[in-house]
PDB file of N, CA and C in Angstrom:
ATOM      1  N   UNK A   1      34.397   9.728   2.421  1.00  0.00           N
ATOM      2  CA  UNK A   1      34.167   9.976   3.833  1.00  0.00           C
ATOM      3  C   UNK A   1      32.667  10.197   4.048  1.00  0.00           C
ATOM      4  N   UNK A   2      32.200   9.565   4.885  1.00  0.00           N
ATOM      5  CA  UNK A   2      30.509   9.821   5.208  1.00  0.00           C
ATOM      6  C   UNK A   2      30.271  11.092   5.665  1.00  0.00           C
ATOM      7  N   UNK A   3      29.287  11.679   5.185  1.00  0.00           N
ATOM      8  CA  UNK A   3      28.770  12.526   5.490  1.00  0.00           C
ATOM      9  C   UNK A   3      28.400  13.162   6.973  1.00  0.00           C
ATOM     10  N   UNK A   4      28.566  12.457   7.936  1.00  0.00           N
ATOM     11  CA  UNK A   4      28.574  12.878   9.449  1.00  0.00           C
ATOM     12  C   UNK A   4      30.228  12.973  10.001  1.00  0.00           C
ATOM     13  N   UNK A   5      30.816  12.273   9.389  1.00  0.00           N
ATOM     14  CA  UNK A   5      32.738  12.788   9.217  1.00  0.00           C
ATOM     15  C   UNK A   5      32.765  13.991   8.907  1.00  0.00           C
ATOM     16  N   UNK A   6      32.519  13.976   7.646  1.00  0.00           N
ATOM     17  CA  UNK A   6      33.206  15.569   7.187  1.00  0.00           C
ATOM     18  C   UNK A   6      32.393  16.712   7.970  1.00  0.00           C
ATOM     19  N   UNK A   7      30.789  16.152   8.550  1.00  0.00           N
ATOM     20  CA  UNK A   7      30.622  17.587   9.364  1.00  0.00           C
ATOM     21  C   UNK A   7      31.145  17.847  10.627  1.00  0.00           C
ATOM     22  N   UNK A   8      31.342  16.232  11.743  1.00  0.00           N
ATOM     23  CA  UNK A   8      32.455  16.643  12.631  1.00  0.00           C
ATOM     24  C   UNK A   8      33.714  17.284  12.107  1.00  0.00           C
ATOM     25  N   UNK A   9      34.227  16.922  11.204  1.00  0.00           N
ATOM     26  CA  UNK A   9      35.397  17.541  10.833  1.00  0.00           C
ATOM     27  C   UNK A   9      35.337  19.310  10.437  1.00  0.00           C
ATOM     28  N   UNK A  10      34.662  19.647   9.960  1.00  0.00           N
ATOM     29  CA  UNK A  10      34.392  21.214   9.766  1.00  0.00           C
ATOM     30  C   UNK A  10      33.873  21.432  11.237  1.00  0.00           C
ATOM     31  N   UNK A  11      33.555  20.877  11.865  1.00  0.00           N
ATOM     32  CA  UNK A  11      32.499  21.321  13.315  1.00  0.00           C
ATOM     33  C   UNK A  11      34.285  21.737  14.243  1.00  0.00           C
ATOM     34  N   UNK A  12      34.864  21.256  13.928  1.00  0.00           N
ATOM     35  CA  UNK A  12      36.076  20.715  14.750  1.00  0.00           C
ATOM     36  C   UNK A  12      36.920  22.120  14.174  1.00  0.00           C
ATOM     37  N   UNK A  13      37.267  21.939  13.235  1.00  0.00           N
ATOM     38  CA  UNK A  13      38.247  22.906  12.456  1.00  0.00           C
ATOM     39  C   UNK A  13      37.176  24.382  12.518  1.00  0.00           C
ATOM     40  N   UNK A  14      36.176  24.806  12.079  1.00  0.00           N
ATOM     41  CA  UNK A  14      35.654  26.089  12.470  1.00  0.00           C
ATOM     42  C   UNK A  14      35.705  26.140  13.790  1.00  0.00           C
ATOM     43  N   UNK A  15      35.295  25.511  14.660  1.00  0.00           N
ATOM     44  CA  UNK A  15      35.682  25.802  16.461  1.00  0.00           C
ATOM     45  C   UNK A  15      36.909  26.768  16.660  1.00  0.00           C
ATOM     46  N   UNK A  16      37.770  25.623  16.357  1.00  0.00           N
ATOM     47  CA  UNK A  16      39.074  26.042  16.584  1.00  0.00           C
ATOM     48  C   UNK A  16      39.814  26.896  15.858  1.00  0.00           C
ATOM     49  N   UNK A  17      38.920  27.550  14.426  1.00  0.00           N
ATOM     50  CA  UNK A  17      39.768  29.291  13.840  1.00  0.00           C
ATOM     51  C   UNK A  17      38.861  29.812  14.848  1.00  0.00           C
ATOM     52  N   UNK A  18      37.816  29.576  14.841  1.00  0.00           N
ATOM     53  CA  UNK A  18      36.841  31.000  15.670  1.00  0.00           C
ATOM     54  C   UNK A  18      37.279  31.164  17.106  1.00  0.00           C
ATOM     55  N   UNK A  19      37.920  29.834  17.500  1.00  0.00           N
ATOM     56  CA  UNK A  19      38.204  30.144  18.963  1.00  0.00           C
ATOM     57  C   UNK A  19      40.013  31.608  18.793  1.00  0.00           C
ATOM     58  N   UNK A  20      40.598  30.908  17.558  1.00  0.00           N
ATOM     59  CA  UNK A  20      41.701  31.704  17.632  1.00  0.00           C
ATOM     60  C   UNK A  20      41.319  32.931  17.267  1.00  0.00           C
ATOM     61  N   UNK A  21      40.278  33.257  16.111  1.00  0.00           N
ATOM     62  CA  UNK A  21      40.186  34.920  15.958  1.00  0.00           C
ATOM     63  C   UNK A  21      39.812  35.731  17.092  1.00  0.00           C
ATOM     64  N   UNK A  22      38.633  34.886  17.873  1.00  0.00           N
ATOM     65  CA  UNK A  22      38.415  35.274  19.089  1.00  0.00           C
ATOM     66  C   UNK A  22      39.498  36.308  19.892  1.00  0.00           C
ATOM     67  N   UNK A  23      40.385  35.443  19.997  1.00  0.00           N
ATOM     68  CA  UNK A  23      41.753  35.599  20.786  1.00  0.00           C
ATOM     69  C   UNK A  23      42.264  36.493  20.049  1.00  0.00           C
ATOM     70  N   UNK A  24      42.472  36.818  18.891  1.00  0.00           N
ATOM     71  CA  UNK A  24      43.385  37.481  18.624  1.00  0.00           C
ATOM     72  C   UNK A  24      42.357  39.141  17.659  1.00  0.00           C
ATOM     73  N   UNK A  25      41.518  38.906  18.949  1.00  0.00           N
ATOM     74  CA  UNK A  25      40.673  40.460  18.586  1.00  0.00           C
ATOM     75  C   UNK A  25      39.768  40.575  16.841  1.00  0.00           C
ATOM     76  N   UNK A  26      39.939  39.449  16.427  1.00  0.00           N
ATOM     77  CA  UNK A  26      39.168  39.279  15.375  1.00  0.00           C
ATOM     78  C   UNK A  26      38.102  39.365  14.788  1.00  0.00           C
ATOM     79  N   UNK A  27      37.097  39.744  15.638  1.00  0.00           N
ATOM     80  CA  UNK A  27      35.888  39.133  15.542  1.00  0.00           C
ATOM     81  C   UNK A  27      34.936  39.538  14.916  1.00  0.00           C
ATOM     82  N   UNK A  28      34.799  39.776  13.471  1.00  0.00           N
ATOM     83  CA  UNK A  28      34.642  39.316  12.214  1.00  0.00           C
ATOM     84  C   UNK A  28      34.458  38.029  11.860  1.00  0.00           C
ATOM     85  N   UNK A  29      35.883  37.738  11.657  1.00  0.00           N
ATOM     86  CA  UNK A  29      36.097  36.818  11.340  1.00  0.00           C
ATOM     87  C   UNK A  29      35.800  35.568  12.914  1.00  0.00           C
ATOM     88  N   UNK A  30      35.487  35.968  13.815  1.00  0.00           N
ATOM     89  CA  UNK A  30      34.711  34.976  14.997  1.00  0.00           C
ATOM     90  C   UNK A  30      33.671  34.899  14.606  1.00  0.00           C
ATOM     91  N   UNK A  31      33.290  35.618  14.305  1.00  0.00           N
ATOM     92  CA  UNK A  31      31.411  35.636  14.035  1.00  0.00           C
ATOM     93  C   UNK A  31      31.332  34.666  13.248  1.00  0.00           C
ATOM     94  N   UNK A  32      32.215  34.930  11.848  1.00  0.00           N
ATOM     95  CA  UNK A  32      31.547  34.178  10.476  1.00  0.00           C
ATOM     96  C   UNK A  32      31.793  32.657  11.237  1.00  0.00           C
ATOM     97  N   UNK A  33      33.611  32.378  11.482  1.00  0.00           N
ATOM     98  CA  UNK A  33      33.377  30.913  12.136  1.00  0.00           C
ATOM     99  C   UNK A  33      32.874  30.461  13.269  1.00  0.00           C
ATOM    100  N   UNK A  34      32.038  31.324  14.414  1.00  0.00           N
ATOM    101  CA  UNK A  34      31.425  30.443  14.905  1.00  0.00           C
ATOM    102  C   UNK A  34      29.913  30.940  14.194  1.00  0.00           C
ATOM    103  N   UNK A  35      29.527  31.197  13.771  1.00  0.00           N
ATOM    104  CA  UNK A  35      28.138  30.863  12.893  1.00  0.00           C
ATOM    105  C   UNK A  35      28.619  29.538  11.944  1.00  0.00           C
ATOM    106  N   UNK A  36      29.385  29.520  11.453  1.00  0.00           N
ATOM    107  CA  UNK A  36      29.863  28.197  10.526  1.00  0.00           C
ATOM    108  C   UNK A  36      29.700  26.870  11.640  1.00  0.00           C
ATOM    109  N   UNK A  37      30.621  27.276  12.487  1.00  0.00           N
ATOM    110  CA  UNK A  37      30.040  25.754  13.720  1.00  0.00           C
ATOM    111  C   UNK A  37      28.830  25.761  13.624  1.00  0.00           C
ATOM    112  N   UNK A  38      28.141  26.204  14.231  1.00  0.00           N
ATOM    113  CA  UNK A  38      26.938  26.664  14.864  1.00  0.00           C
ATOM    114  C   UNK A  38      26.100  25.903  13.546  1.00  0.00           C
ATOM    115  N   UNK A  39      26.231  26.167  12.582  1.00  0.00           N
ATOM    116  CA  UNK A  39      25.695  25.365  11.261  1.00  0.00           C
ATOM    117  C   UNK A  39      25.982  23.601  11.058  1.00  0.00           C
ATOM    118  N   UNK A  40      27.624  23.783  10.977  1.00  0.00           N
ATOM    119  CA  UNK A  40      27.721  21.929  11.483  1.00  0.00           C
ATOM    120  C   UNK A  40      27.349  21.195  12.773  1.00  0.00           C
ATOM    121  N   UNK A  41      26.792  22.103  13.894  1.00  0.00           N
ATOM    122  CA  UNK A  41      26.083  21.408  14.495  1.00  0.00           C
ATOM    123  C   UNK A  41      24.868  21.649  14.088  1.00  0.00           C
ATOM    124  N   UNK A  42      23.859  21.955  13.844  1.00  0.00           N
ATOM    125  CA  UNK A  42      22.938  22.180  13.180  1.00  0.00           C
ATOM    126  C   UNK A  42      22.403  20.401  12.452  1.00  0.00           C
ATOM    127  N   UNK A  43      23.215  21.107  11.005  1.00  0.00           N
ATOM    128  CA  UNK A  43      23.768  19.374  10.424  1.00  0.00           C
ATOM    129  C   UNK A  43      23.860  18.727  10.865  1.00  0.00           C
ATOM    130  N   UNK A  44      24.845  18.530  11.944  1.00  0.00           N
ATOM    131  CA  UNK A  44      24.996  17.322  12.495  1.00  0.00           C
ATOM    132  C   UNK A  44      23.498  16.843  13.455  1.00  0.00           C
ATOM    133  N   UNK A  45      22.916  17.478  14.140  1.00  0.00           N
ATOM    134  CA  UNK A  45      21.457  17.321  14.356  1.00  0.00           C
ATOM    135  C   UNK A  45      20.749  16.457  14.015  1.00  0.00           C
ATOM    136  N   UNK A  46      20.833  17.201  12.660  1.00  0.00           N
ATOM    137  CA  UNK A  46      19.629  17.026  11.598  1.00  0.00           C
ATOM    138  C   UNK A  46      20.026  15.418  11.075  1.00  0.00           C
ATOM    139  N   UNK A  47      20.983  15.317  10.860  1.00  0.00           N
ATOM    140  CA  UNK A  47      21.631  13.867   9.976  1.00  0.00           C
ATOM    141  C   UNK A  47      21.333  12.483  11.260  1.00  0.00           C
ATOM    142  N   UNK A  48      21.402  13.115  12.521  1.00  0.00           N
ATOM    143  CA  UNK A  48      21.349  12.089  13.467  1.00  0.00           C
ATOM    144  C   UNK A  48      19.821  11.891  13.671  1.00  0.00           C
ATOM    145  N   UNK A  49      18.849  13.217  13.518  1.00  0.00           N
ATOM    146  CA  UNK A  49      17.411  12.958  13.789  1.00  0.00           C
ATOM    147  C   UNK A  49      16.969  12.979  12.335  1.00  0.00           C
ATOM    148  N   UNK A  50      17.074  13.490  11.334  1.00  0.00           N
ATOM    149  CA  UNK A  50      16.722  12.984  10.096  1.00  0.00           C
ATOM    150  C   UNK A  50      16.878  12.120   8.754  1.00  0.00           C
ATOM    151  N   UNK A  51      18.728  11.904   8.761  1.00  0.00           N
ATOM    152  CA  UNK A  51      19.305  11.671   7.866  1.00  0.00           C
ATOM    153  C   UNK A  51      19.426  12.386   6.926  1.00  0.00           C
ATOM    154  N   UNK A  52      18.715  13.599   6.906  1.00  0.00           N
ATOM    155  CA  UNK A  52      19.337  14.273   6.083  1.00  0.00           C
ATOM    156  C   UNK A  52      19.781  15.886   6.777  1.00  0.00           C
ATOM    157  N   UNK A  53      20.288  17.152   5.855  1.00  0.00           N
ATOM    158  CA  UNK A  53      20.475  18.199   5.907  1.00  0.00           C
ATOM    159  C   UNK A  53      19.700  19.423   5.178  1.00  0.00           C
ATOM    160  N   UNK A  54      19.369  20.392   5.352  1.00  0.00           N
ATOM    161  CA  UNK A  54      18.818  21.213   4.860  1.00  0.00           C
ATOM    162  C   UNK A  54      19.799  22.132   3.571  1.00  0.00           C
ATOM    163  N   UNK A  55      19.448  22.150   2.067  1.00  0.00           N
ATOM    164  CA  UNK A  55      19.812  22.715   1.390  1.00  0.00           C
ATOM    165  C   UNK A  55      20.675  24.053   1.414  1.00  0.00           C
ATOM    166  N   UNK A  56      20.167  24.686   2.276  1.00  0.00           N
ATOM    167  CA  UNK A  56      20.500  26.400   2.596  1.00  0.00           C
ATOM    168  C   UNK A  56      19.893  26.898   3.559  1.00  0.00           C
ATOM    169  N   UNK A  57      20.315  27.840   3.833  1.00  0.00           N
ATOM    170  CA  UNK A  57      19.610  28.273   5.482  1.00  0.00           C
ATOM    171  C   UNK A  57      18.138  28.172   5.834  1.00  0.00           C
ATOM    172  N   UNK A  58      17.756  28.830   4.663  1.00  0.00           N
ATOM    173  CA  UNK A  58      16.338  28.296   4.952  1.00  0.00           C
ATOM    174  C   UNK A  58      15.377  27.245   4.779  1.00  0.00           C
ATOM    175  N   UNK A  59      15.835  26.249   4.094  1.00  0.00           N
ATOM    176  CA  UNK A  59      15.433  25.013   4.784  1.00  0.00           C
ATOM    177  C   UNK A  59      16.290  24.022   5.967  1.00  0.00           C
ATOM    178  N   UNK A  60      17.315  24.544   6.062  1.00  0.00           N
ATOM    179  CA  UNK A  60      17.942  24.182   7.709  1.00  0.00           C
ATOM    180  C   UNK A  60      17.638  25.117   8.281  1.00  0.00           C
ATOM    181  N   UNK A  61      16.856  26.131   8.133  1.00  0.00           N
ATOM    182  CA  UNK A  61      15.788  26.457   9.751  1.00  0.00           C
ATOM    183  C   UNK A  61      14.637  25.833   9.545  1.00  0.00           C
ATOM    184  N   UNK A  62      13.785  25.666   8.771  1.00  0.00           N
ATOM    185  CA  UNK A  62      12.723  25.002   8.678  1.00  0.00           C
ATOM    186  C   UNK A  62      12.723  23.826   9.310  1.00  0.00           C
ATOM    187  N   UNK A  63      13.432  22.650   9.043  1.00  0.00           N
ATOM    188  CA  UNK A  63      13.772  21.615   9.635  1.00  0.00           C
ATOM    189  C   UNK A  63      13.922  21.535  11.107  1.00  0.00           C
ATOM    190  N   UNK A  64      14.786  22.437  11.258  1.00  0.00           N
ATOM    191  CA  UNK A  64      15.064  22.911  12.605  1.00  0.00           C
ATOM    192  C   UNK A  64      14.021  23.041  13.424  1.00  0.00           C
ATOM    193  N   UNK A  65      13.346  24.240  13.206  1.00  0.00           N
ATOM    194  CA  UNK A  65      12.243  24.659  13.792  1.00  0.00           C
ATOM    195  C   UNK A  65      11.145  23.621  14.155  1.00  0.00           C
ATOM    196  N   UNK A  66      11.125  22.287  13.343  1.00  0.00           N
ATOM    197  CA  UNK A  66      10.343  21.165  13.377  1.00  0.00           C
ATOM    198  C   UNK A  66      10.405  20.275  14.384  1.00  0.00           C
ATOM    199  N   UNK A  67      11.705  19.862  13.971  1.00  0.00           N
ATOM    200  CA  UNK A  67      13.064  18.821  14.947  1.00  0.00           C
ATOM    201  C   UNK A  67      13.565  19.318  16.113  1.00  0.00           C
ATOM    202  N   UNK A  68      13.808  20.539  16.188  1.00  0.00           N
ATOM    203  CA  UNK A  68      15.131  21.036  17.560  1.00  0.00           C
ATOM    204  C   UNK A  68      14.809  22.751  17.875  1.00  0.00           C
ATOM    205  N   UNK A  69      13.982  22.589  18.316  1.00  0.00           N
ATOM    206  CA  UNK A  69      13.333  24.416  18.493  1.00  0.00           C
ATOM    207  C   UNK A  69      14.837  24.968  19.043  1.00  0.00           C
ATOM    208  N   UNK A  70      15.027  24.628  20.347  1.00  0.00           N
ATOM    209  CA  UNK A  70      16.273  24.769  20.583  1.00  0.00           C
ATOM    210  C   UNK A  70      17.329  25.543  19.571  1.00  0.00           C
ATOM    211  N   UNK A  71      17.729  24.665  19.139  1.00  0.00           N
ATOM    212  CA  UNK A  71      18.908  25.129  18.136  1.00  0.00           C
ATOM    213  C   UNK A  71      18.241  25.530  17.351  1.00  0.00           C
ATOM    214  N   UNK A  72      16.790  25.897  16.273  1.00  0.00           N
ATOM    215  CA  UNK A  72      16.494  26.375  15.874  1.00  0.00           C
ATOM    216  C   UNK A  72      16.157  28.059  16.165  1.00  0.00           C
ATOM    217  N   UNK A  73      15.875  28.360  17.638  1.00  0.00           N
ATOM    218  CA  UNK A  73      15.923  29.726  18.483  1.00  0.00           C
ATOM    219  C   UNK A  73      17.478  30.104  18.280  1.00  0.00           C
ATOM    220  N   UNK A  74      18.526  29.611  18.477  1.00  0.00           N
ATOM    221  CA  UNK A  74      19.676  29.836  18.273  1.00  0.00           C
ATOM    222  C   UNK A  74      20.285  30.405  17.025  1.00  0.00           C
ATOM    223  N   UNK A  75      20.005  29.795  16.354  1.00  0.00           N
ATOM    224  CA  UNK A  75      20.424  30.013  14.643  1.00  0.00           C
ATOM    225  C   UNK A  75      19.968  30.924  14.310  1.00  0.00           C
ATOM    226  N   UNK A  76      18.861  31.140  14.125  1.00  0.00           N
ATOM    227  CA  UNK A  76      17.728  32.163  13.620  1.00  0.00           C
ATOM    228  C   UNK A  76      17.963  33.783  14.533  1.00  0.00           C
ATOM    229  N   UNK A  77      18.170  33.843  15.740  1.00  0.00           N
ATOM    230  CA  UNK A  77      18.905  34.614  16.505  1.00  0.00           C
ATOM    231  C   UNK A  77      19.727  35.096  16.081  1.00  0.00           C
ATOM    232  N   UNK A  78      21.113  34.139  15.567  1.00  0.00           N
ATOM    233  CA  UNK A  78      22.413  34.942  15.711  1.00  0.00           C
ATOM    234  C   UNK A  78      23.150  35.006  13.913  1.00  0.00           C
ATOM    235  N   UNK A  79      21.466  34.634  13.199  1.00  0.00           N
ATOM    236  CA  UNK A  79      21.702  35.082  11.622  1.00  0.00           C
ATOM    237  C   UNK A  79      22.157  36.232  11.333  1.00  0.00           C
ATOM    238  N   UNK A  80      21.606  37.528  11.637  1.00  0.00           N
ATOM    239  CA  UNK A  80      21.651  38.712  11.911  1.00  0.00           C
ATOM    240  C   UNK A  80      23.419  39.041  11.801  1.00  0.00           C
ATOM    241  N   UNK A  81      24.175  38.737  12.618  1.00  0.00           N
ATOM    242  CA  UNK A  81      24.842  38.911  13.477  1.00  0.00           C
ATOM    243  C   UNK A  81      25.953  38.387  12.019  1.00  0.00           C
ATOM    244  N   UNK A  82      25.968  37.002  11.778  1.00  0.00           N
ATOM    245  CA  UNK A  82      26.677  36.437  10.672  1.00  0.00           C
ATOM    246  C   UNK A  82      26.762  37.034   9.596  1.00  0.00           C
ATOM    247  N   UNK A  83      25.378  37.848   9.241  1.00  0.00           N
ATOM    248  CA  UNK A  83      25.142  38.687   7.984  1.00  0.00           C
ATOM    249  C   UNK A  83      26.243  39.991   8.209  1.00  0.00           C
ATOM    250  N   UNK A  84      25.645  40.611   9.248  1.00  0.00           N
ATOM    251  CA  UNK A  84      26.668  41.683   9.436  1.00  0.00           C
ATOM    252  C   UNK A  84      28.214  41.758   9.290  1.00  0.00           C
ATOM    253  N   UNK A  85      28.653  40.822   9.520  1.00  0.00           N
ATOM    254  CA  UNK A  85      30.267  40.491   9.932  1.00  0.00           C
ATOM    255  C   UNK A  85      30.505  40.316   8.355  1.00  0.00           C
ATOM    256  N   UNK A  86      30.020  40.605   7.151  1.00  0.00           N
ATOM    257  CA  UNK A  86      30.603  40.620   5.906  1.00  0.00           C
ATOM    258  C   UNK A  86      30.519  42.347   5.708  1.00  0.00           C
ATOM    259  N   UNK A  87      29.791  42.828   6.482  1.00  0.00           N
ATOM    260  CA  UNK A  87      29.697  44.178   6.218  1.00  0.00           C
ATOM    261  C   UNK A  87      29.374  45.369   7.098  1.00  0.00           C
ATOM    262  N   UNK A  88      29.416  45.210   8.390  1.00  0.00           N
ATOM    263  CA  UNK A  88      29.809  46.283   9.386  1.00  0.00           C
ATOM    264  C   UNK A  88      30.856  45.394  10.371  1.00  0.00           C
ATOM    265  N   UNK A  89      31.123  46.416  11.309  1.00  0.00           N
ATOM    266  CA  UNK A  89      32.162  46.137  12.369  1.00  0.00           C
ATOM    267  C   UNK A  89      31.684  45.539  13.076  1.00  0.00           C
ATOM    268  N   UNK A  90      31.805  44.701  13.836  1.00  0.00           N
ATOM    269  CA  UNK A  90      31.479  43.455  14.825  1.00  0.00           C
ATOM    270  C   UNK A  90      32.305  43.479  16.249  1.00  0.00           C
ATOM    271  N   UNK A  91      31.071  44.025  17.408  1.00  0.00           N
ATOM    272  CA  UNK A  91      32.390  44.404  18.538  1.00  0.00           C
ATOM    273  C   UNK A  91      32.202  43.430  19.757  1.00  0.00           C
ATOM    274  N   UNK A  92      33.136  43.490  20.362  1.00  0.00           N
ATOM    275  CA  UNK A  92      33.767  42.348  21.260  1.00  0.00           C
ATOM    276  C   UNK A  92      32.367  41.645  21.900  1.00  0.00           C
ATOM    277  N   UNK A  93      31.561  42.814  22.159  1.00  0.00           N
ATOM    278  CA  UNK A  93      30.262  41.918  23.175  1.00  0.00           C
ATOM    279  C   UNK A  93      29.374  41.469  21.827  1.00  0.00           C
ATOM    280  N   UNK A  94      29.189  41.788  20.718  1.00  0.00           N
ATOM    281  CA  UNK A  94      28.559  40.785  19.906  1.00  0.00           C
ATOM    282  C   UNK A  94      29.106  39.243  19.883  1.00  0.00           C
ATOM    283  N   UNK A  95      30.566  39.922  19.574  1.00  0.00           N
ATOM    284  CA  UNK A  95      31.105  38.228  19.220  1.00  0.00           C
ATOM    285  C   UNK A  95      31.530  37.742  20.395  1.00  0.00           C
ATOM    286  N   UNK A  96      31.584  37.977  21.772  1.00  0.00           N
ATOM    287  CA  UNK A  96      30.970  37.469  23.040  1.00  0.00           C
ATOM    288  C   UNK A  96      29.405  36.353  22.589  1.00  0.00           C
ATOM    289  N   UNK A  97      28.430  37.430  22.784  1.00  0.00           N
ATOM    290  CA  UNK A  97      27.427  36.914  22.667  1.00  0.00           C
ATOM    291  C   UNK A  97      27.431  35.295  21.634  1.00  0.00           C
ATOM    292  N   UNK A  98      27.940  35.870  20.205  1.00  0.00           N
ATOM    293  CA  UNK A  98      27.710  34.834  19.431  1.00  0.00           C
ATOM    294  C   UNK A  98      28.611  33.459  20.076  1.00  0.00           C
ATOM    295  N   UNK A  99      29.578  33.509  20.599  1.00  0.00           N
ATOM    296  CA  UNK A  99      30.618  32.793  20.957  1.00  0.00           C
ATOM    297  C   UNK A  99      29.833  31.950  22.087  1.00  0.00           C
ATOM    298  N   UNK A 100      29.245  32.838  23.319  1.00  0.00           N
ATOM    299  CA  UNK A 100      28.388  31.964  24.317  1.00  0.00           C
ATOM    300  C   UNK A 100      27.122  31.276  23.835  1.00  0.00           C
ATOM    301  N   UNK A 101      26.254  31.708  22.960  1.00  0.00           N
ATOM    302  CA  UNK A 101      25.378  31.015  22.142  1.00  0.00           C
ATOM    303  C   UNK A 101      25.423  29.831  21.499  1.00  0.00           C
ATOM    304  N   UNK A 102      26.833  29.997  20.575  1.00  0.00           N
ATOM    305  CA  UNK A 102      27.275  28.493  19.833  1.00  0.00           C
ATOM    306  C   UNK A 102      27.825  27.841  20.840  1.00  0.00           C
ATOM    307  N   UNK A 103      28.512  28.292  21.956  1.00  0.00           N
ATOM    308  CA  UNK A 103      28.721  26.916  23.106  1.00  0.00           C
ATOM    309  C   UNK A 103      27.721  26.774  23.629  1.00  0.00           C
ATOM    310  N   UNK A 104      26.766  27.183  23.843  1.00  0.00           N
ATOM    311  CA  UNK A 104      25.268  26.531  24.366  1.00  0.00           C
ATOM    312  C   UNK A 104      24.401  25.266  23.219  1.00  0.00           C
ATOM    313  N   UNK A 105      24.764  25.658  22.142  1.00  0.00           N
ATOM    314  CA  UNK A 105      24.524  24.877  21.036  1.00  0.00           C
ATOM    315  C   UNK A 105      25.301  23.621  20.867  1.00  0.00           C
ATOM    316  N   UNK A 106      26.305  23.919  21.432  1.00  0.00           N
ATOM    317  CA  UNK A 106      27.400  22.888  21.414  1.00  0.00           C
ATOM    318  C   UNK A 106      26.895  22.049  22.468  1.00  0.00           C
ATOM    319  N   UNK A 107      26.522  22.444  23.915  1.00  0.00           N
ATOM    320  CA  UNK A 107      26.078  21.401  24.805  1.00  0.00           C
ATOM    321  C   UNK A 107      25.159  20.537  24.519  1.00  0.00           C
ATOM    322  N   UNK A 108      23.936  21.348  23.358  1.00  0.00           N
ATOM    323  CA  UNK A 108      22.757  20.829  23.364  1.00  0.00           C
ATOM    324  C   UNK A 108      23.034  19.589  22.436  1.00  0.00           C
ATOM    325  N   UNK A 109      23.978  19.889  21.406  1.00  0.00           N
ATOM    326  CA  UNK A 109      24.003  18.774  20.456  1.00  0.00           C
ATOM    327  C   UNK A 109      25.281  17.618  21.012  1.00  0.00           C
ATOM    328  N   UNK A 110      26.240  18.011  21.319  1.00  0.00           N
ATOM    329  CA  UNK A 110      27.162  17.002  22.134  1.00  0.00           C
ATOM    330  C   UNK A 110      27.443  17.003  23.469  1.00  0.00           C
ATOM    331  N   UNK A 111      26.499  17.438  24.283  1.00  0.00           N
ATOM    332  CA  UNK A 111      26.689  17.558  24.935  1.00  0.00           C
ATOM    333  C   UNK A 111      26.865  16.030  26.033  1.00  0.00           C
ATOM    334  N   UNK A 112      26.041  15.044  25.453  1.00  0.00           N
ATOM    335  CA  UNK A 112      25.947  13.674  25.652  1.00  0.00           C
ATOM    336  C   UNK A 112      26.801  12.863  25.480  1.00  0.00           C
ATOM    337  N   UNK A 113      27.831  13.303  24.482  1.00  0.00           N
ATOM    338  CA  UNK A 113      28.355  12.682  23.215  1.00  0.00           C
ATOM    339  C   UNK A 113      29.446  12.321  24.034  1.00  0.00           C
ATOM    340  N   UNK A 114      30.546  10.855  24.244  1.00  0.00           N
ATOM    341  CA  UNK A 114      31.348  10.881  24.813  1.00  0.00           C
ATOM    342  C   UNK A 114      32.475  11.281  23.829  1.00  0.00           C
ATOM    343  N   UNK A 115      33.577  12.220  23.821  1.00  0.00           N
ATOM    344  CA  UNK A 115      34.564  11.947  22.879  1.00  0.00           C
ATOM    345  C   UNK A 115      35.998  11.528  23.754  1.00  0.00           C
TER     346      UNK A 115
END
């Protein structure tokens, strides 16, 4: 499977747990998956304006920051936030916040996109 498949495909499938933890008061576990979107769009970005992807976070912000300030202000923002959710409590208006952020991210990168 090409490499811009499998990141729609994780882009698709993290959406849709993070949209359900969301819902079901989770949000922990919202945070981590929509920071995980928030990353395959990222990727997906990067593969359409570079062909390639950044190794680990910090060279997919680097890149970022080069290519897509945008989504690079985004990411770098709501790192923080992803870190935490392995190890403090994460409350509704964070993972609000993170949730309206990655759909702003979402416009910027498909927002064109017909599906």
């Amino acid at each position: 499977m090409p490499e811009k498949d499998i990141i729609e495909k994780n882009l698709k499938e993290y959406l849709e747990m993070a949209e359900y933890a969301f819902k079901n008061r989770k949000f922990n576990t919202a945070v981590t998956l929509y920071y995980k979107t928030l990353v395959e769009l990222c990727d997906l970005e990067l593969v359409r304006k570079l062909n390639k992807i950044g190794a680990n976070h910090s060279e997919r912000f680097e890149l970022l920051r080069k290519t897509s300030p945008l989504l690079y202000n985004i990411a770098s923002k709501l790192f923080r936030f992803y870190r935490d959710s392995y190890s403090k409590e994460i409350s509704e208006t964070t993972a609000s916040l993170v949730k309206t952020e990655v759909e702003n991210a979402k416009r910027i990168v498909l927002g064109s996109k017909k599906n």
